[in-house]
PDB file of N, CA and C in Angstrom:
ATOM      1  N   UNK A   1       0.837  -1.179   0.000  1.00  0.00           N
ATOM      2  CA  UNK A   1       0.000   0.000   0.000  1.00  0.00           C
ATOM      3  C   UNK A   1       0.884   1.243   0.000  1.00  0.00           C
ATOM      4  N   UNK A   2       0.783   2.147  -0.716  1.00  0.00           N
ATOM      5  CA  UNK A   2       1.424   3.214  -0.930  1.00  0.00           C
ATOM      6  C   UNK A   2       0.851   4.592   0.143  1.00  0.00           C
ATOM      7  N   UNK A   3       1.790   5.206   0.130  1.00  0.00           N
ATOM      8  CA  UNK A   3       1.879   6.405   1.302  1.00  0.00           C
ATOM      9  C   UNK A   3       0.855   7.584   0.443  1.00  0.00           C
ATOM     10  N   UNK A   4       0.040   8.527   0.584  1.00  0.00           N
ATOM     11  CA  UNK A   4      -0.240   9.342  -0.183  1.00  0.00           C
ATOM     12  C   UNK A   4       0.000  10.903   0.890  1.00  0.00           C
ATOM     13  N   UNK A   5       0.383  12.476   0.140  1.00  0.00           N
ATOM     14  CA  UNK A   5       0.369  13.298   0.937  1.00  0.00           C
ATOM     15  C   UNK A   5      -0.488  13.777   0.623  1.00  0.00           C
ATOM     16  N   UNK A   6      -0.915  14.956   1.710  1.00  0.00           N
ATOM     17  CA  UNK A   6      -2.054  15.729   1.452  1.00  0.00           C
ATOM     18  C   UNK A   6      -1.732  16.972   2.017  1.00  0.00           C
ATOM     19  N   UNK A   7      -2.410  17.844   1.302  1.00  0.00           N
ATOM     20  CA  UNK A   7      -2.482  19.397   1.854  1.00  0.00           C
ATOM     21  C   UNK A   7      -3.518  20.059   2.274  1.00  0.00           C
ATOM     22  N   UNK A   8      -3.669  21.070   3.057  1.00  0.00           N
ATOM     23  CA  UNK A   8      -5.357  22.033   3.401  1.00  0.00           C
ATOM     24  C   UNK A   8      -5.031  22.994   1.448  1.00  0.00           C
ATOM     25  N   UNK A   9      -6.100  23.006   1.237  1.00  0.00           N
ATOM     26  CA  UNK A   9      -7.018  24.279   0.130  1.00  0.00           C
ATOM     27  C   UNK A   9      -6.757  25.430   1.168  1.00  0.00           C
ATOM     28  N   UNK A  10      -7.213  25.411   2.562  1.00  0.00           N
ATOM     29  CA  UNK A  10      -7.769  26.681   3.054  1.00  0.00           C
ATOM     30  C   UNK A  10      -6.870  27.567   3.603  1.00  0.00           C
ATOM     31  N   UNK A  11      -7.104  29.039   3.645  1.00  0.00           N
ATOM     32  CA  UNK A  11      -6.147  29.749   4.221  1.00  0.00           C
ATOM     33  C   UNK A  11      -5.815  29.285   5.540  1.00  0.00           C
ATOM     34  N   UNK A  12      -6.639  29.331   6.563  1.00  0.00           N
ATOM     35  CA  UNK A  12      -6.640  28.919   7.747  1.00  0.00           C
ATOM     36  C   UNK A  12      -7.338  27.822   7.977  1.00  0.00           C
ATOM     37  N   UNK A  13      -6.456  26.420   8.615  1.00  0.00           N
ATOM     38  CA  UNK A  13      -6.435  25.094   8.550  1.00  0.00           C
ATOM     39  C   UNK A  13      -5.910  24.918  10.167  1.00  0.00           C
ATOM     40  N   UNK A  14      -6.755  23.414  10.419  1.00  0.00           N
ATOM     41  CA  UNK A  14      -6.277  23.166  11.794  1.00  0.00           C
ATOM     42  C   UNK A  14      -4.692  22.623  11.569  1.00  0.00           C
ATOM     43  N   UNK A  15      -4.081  22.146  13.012  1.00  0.00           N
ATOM     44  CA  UNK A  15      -2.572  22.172  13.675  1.00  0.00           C
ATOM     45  C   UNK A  15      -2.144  20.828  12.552  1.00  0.00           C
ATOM     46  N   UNK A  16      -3.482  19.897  12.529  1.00  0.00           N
ATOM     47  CA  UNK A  16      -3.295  18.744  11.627  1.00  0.00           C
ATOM     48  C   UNK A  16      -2.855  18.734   9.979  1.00  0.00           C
ATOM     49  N   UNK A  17      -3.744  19.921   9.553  1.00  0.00           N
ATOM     50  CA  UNK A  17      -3.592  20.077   7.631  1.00  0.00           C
ATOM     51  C   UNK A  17      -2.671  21.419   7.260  1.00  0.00           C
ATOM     52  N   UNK A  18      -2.648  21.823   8.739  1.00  0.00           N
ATOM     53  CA  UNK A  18      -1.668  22.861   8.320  1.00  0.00           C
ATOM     54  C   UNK A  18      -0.296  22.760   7.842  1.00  0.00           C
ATOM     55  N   UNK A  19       0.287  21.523   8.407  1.00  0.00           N
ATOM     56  CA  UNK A  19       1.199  21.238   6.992  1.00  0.00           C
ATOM     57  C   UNK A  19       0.828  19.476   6.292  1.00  0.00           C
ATOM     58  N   UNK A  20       2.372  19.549   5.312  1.00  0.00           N
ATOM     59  CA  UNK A  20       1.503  18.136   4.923  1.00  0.00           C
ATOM     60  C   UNK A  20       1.495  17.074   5.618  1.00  0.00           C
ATOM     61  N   UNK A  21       0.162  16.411   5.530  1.00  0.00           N
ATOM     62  CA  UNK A  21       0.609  15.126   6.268  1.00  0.00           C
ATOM     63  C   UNK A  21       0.407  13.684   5.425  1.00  0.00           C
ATOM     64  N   UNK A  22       0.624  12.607   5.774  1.00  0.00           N
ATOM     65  CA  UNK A  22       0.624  11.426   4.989  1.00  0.00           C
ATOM     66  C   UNK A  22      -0.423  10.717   5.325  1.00  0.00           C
ATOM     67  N   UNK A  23      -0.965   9.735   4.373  1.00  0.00           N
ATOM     68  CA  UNK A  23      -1.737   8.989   4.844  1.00  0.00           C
ATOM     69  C   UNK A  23      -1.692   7.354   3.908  1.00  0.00           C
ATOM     70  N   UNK A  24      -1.011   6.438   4.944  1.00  0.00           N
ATOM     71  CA  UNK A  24      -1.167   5.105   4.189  1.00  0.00           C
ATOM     72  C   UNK A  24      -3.073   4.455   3.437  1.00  0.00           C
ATOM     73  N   UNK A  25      -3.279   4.647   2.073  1.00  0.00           N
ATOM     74  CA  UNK A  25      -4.051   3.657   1.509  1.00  0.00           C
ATOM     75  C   UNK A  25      -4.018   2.927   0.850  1.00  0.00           C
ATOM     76  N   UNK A  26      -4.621   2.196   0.372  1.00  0.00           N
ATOM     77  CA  UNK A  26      -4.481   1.174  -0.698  1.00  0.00           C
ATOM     78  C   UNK A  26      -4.854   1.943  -2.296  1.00  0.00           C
ATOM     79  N   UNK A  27      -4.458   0.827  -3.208  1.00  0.00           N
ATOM     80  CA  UNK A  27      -4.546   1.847  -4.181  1.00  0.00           C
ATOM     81  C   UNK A  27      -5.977   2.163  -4.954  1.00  0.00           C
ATOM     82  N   UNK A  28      -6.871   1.272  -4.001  1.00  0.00           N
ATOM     83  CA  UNK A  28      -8.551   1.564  -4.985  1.00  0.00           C
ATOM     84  C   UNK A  28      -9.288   2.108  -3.876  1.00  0.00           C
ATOM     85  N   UNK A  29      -8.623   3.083  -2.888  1.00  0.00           N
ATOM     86  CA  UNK A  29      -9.298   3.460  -2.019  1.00  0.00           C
ATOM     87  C   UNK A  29      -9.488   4.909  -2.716  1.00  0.00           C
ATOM     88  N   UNK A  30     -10.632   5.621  -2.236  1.00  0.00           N
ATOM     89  CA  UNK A  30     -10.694   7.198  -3.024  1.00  0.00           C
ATOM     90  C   UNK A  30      -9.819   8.591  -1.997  1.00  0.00           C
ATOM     91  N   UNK A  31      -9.617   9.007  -3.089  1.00  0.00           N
ATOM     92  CA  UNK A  31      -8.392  10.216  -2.671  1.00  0.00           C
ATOM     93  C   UNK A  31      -9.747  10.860  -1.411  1.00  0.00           C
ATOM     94  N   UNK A  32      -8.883  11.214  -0.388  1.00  0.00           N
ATOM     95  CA  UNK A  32      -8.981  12.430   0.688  1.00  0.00           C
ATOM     96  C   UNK A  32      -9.660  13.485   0.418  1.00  0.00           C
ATOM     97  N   UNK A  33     -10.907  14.337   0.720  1.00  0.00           N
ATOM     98  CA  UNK A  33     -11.408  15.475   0.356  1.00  0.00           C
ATOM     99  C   UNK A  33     -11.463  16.237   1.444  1.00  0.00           C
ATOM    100  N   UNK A  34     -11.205  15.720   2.691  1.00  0.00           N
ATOM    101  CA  UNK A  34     -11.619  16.228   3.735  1.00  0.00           C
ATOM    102  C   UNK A  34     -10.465  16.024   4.418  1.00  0.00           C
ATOM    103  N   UNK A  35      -9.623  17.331   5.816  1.00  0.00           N
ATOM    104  CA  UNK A  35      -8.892  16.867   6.796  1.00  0.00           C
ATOM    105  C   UNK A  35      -9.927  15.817   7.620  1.00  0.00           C
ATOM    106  N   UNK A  36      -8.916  14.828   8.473  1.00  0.00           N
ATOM    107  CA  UNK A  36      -9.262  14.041   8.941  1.00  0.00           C
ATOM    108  C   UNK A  36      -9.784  14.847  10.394  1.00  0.00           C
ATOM    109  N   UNK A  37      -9.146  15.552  11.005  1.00  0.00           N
ATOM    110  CA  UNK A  37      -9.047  16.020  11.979  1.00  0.00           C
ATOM    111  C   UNK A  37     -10.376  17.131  12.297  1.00  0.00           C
ATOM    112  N   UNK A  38     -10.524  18.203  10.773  1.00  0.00           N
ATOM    113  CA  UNK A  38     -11.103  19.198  11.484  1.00  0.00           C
ATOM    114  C   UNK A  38     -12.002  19.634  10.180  1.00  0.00           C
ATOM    115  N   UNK A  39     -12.250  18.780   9.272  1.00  0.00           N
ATOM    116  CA  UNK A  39     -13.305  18.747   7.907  1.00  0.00           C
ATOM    117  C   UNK A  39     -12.935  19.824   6.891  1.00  0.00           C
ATOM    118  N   UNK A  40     -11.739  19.926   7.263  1.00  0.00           N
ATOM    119  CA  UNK A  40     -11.230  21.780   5.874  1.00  0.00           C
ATOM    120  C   UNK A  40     -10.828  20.845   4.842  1.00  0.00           C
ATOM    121  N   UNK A  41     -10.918  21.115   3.513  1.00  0.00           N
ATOM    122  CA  UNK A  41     -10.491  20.859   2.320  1.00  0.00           C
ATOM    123  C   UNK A  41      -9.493  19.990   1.706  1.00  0.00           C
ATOM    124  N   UNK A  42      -8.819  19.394   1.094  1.00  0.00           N
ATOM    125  CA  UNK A  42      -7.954  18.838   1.525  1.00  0.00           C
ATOM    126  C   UNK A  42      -7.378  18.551   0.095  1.00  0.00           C
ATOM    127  N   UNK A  43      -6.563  18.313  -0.391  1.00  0.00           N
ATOM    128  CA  UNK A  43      -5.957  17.860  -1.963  1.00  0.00           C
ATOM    129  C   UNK A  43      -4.337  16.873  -1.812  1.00  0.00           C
ATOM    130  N   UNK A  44      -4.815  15.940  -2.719  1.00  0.00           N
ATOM    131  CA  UNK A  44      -3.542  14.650  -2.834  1.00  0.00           C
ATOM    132  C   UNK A  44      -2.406  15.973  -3.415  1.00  0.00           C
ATOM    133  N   UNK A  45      -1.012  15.827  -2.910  1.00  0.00           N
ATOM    134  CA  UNK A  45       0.061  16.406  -4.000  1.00  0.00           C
ATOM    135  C   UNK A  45       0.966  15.250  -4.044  1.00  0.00           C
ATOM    136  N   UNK A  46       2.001  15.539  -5.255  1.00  0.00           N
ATOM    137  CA  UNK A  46       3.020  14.356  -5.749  1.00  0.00           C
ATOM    138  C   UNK A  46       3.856  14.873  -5.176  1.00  0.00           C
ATOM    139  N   UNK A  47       4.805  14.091  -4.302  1.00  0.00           N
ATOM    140  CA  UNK A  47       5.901  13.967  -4.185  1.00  0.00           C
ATOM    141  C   UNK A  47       6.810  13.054  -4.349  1.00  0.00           C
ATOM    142  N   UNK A  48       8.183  13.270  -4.524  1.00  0.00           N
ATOM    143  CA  UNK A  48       9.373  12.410  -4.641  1.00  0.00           C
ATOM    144  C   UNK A  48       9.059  11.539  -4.291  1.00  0.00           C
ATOM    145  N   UNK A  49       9.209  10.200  -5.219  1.00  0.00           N
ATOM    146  CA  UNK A  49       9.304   9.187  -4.496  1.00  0.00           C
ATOM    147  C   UNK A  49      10.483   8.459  -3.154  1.00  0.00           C
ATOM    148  N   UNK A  50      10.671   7.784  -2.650  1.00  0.00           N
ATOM    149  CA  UNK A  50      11.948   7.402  -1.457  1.00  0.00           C
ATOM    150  C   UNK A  50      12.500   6.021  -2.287  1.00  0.00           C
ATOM    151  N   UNK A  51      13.505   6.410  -2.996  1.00  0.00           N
ATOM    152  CA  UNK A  51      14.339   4.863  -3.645  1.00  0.00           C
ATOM    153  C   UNK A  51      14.972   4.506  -2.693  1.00  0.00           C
ATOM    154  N   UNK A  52      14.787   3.720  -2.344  1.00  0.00           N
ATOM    155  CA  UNK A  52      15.935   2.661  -1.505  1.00  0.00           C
ATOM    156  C   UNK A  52      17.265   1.583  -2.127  1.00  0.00           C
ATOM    157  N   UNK A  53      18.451   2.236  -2.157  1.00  0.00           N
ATOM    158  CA  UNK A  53      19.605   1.636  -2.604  1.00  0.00           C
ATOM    159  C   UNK A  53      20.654   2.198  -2.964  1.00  0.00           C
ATOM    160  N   UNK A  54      21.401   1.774  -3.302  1.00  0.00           N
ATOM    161  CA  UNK A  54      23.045   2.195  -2.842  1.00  0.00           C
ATOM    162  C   UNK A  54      23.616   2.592  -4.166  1.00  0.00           C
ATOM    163  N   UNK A  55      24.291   3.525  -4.444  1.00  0.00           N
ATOM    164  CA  UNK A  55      24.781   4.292  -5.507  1.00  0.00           C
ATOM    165  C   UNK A  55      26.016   2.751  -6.148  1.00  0.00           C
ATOM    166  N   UNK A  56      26.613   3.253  -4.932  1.00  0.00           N
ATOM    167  CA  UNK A  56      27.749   2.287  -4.673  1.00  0.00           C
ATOM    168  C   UNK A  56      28.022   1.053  -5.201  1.00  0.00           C
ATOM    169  N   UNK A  57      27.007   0.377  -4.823  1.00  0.00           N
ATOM    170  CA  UNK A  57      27.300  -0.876  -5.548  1.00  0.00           C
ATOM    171  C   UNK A  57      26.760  -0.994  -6.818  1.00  0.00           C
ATOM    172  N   UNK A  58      26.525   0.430  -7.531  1.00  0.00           N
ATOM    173  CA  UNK A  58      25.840   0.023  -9.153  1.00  0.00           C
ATOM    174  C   UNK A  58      27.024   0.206  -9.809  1.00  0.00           C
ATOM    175  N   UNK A  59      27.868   1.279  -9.033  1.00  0.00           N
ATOM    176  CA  UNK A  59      29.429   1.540  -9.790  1.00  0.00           C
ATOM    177  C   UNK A  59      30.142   0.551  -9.616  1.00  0.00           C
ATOM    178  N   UNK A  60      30.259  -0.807  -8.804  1.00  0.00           N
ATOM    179  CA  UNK A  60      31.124  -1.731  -9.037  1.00  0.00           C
ATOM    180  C   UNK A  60      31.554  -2.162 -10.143  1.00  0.00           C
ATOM    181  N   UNK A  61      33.265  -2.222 -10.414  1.00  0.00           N
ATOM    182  CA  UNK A  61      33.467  -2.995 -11.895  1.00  0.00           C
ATOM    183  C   UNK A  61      32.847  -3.593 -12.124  1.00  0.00           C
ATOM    184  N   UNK A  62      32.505  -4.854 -11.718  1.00  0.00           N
ATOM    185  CA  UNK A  62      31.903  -5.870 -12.450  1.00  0.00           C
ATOM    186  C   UNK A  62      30.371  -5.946 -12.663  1.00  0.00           C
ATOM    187  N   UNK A  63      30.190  -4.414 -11.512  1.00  0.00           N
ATOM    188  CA  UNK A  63      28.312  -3.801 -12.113  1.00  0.00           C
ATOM    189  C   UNK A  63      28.310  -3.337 -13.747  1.00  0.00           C
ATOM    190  N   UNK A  64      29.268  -1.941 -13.747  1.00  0.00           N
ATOM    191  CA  UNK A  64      29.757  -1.233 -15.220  1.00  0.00           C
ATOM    192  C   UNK A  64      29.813  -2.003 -16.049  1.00  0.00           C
ATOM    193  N   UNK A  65      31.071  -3.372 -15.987  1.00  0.00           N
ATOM    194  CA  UNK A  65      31.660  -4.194 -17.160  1.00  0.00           C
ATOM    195  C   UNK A  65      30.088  -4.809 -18.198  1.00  0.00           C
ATOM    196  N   UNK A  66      29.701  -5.787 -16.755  1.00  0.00           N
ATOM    197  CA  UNK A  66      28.431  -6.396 -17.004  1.00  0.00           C
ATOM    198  C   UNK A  66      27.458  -5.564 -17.868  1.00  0.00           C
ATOM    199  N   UNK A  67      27.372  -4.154 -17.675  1.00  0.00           N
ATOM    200  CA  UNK A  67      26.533  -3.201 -18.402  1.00  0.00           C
ATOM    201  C   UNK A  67      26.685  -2.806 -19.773  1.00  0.00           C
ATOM    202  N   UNK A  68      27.994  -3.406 -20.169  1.00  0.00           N
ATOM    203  CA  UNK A  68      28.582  -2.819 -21.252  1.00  0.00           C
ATOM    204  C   UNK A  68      29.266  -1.353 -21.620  1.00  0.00           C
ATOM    205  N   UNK A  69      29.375  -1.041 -20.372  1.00  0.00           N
ATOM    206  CA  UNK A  69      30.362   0.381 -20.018  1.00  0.00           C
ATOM    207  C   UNK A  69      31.881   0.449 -19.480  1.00  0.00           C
ATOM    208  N   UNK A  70      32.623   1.446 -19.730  1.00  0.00           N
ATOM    209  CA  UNK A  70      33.591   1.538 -19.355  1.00  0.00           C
ATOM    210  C   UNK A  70      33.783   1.988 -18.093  1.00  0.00           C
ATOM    211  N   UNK A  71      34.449   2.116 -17.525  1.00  0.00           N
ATOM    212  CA  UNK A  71      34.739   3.023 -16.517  1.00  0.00           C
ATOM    213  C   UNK A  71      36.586   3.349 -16.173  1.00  0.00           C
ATOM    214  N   UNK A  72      36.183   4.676 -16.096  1.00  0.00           N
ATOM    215  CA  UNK A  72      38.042   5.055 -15.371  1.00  0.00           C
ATOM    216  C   UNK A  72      38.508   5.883 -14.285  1.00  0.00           C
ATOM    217  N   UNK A  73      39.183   6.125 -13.685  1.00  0.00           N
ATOM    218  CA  UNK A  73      39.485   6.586 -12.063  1.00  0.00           C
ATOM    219  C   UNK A  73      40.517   7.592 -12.994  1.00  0.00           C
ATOM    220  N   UNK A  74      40.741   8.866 -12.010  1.00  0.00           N
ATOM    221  CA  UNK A  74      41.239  10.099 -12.471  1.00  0.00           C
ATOM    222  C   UNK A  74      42.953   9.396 -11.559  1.00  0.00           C
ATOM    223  N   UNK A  75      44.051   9.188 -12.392  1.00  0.00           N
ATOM    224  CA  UNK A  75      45.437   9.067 -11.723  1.00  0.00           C
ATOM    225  C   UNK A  75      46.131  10.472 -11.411  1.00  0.00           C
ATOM    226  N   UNK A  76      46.293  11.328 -12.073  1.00  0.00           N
ATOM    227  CA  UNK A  76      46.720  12.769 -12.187  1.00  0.00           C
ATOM    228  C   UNK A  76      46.063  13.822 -13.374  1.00  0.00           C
ATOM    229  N   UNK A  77      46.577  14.710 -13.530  1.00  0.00           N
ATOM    230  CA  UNK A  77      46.061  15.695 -14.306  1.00  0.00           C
ATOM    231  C   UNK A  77      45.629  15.348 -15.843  1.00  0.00           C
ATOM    232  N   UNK A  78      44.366  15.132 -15.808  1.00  0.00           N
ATOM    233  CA  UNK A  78      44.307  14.933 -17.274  1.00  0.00           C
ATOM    234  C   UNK A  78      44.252  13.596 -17.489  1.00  0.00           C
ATOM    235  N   UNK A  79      44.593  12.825 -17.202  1.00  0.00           N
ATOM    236  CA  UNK A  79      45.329  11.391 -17.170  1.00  0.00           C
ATOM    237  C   UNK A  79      44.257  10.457 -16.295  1.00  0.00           C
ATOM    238  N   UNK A  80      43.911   9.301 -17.269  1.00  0.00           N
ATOM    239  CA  UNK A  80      42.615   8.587 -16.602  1.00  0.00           C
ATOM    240  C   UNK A  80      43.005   7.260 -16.351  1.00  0.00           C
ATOM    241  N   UNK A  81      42.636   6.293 -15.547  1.00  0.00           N
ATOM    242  CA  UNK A  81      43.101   4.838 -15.803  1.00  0.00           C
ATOM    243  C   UNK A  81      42.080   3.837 -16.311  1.00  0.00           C
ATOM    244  N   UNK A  82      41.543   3.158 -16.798  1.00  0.00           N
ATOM    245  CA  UNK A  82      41.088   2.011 -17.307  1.00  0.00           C
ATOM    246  C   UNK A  82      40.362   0.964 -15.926  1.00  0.00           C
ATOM    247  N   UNK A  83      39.233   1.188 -15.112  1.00  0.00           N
ATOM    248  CA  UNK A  83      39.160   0.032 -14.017  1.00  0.00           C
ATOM    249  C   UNK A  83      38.425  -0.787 -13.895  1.00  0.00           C
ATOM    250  N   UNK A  84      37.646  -0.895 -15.337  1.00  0.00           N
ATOM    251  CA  UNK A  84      36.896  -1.883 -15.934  1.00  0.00           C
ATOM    252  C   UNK A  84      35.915  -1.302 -17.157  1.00  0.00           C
ATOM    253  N   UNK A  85      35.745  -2.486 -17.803  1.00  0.00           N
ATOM    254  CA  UNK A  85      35.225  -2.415 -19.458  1.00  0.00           C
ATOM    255  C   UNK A  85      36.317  -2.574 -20.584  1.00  0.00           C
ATOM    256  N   UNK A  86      35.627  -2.132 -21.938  1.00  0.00           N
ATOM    257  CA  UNK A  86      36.933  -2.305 -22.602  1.00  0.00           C
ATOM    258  C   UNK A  86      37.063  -0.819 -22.870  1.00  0.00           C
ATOM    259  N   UNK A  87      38.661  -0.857 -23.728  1.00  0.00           N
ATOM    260  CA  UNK A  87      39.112   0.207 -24.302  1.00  0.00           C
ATOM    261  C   UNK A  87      40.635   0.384 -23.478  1.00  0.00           C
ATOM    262  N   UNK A  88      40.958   1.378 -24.226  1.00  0.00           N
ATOM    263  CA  UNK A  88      42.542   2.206 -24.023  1.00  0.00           C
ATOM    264  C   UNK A  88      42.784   1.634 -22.258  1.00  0.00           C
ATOM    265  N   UNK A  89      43.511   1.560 -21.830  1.00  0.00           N
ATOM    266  CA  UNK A  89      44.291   0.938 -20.275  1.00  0.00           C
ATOM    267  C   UNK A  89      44.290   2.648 -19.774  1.00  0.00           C
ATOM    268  N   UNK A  90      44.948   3.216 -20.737  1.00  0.00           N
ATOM    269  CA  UNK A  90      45.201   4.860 -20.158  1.00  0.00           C
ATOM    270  C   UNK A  90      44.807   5.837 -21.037  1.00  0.00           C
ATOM    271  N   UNK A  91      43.756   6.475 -20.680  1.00  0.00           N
ATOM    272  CA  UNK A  91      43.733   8.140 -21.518  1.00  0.00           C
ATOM    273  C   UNK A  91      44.320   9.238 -20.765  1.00  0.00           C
ATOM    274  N   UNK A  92      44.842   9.990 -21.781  1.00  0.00           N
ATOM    275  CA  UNK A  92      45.558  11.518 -21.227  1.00  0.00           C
ATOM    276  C   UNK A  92      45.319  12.377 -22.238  1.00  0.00           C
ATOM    277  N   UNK A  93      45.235  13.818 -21.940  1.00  0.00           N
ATOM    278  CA  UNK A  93      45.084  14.886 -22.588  1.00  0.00           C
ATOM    279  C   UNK A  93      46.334  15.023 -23.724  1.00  0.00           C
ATOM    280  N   UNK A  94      47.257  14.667 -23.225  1.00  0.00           N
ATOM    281  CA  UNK A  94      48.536  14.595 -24.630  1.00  0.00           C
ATOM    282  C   UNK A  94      48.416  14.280 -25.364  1.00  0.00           C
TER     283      UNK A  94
END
């Protein structure tokens, strides 16, 4: 069941809709028209979803290789190294 937020319509809203709050439903339940708390107005908004997972382990070599990408680590100025995929071992600006 997914989280949904909600906001007050009204200028002046009780302590509850005055900011947003969440509300777990299911997904064939009908959107919110009303605060729960104090009957003022009420409207679904979209927000960000929350991904759960790690940057980290998508950059692993053998994540990249598997992908069919290269990847290279900066050694000094200009100058790249090769730390999985194919291609050149070393690029440099020279």
């Amino acid at each position: 069941m997914p989280f949904y937020e909600y906001v007050s319509d009204q200028a002046e809203s009780c302590s509850h809709c005055a900011q947003p709050f969440t509300v777990l439903q299911k997904l064939s339940d009908e959107r919110l028209s009303q605060c729960p708390a104090c009957g003022g107005s009420v409207r679904r908004v979209i927000s960000a979803p929350n991904v759960v997972g790690s940057e980290a382990e998508k950059l692993k070599p053998s994540n990249v290789e598997k992908a069919g990408f290269t990847q290279y680590r900066k050694i000094g100025k200009g100058v790249y190294e090769k730390t999985a995929g194919k291609g050149p071992g070393v690029i440099s600006a020279d």
